[in-house]
N, C-alpha and C. Protein backbone atom coordinates (compact mmCIF):
# COMPACT_ATOMS: atom_id res chain seq x y z
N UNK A 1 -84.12 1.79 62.98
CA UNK A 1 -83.32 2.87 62.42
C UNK A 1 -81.98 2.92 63.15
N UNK A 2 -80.89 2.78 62.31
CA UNK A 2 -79.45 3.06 62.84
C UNK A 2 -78.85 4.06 63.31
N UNK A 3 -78.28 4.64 64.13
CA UNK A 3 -77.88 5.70 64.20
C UNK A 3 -76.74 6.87 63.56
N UNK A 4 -76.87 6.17 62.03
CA UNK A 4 -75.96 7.14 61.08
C UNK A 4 -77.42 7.28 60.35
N UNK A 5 -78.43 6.85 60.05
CA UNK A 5 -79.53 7.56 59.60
C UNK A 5 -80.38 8.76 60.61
N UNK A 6 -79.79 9.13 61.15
CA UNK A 6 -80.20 10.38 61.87
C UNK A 6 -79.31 11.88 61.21
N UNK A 7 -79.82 12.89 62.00
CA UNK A 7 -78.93 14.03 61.97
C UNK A 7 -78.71 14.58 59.93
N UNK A 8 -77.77 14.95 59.89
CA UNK A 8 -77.31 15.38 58.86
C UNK A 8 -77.87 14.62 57.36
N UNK A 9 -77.51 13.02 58.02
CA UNK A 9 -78.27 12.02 56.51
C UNK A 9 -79.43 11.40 56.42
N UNK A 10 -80.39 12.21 56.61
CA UNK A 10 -81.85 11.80 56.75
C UNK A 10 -82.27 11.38 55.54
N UNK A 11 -81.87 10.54 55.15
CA UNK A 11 -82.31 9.18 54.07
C UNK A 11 -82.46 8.33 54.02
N UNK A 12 -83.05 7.49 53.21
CA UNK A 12 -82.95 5.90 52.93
C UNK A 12 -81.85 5.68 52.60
N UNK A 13 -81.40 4.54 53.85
CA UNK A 13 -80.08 3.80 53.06
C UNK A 13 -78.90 4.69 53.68
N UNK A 14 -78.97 5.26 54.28
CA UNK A 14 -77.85 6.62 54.66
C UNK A 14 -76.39 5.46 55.44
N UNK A 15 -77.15 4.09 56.06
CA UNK A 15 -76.10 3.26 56.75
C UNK A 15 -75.37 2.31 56.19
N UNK A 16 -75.75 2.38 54.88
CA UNK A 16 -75.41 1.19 53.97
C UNK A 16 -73.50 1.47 53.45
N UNK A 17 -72.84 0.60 54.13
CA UNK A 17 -71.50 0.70 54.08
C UNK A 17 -71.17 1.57 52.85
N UNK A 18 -71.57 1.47 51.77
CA UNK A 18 -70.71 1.90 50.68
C UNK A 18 -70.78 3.46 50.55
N UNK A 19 -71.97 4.02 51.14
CA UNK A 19 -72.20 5.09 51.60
C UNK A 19 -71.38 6.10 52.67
N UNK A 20 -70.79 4.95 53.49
CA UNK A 20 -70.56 5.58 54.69
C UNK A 20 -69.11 5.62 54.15
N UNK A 21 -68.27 4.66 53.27
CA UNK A 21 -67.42 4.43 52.80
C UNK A 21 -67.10 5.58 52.10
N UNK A 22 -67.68 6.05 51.12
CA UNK A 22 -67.80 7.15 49.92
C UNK A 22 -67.46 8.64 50.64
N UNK A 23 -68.65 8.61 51.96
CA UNK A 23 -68.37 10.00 52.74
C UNK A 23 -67.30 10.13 53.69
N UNK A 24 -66.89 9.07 54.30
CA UNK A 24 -65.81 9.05 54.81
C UNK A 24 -64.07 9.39 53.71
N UNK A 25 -64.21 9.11 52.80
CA UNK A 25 -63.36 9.08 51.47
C UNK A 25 -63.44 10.35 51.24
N UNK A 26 -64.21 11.17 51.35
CA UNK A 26 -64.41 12.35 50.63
C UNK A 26 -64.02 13.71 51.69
N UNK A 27 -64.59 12.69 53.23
CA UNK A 27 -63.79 13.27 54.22
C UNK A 27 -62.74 13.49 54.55
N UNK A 28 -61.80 12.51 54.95
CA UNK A 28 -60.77 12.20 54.92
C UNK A 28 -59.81 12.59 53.78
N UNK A 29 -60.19 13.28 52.63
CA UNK A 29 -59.30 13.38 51.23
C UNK A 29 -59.35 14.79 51.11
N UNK A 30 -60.47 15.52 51.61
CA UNK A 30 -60.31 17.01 51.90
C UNK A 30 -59.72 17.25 53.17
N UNK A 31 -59.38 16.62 54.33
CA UNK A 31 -58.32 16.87 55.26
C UNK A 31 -56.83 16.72 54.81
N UNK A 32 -56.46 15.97 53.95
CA UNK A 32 -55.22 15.07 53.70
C UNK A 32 -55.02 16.76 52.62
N UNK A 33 -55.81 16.84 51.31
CA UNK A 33 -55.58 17.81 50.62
C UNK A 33 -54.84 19.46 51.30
N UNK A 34 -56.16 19.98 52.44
CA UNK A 34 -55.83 21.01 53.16
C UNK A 34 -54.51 20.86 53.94
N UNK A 35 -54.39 20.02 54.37
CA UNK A 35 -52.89 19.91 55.18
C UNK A 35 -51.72 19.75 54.19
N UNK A 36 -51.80 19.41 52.56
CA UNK A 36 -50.81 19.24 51.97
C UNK A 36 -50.39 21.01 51.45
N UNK A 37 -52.00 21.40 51.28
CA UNK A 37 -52.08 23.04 50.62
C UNK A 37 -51.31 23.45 52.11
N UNK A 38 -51.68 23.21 53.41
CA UNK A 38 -50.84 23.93 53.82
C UNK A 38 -49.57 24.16 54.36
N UNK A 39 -49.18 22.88 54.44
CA UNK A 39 -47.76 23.04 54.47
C UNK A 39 -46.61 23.50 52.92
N UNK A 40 -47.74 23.76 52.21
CA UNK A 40 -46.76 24.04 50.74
C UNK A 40 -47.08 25.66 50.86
N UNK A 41 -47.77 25.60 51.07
CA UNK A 41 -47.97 27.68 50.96
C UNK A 41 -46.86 27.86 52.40
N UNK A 42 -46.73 27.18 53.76
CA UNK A 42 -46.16 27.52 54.50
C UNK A 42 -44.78 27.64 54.54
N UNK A 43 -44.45 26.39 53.98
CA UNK A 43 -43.18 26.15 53.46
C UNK A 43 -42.08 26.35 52.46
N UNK A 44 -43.40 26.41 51.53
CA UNK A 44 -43.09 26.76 50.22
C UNK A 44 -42.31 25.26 49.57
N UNK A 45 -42.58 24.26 49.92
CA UNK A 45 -42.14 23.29 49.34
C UNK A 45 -43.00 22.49 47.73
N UNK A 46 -41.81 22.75 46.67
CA UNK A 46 -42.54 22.42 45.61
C UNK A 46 -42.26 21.28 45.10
């Protein structure tokens, strides 16, 4: 057992790149989003 099949993704398959690929993507795209929301509400740049 790998150690990205622990913790949070207790599944089969939880290490299998395309997986880790997908959640990382989904990670990374709601940080990128929030930082764009907030420098436009801060700034007000439209």
């Amino acid at each position: 057992m790998s150690d990205l099949n622990r913790g949070i993704m207790k599944f089969d398959g939880a290490d299998q790149p395309i997986i880790v690929g997908i959640s990382a993507a989904v990670i990374l795209g709601s940080i990128v989003g929030l930082i764009i929301w907030a420098l436009n509400v801060a700034y007000a740049v439209t």
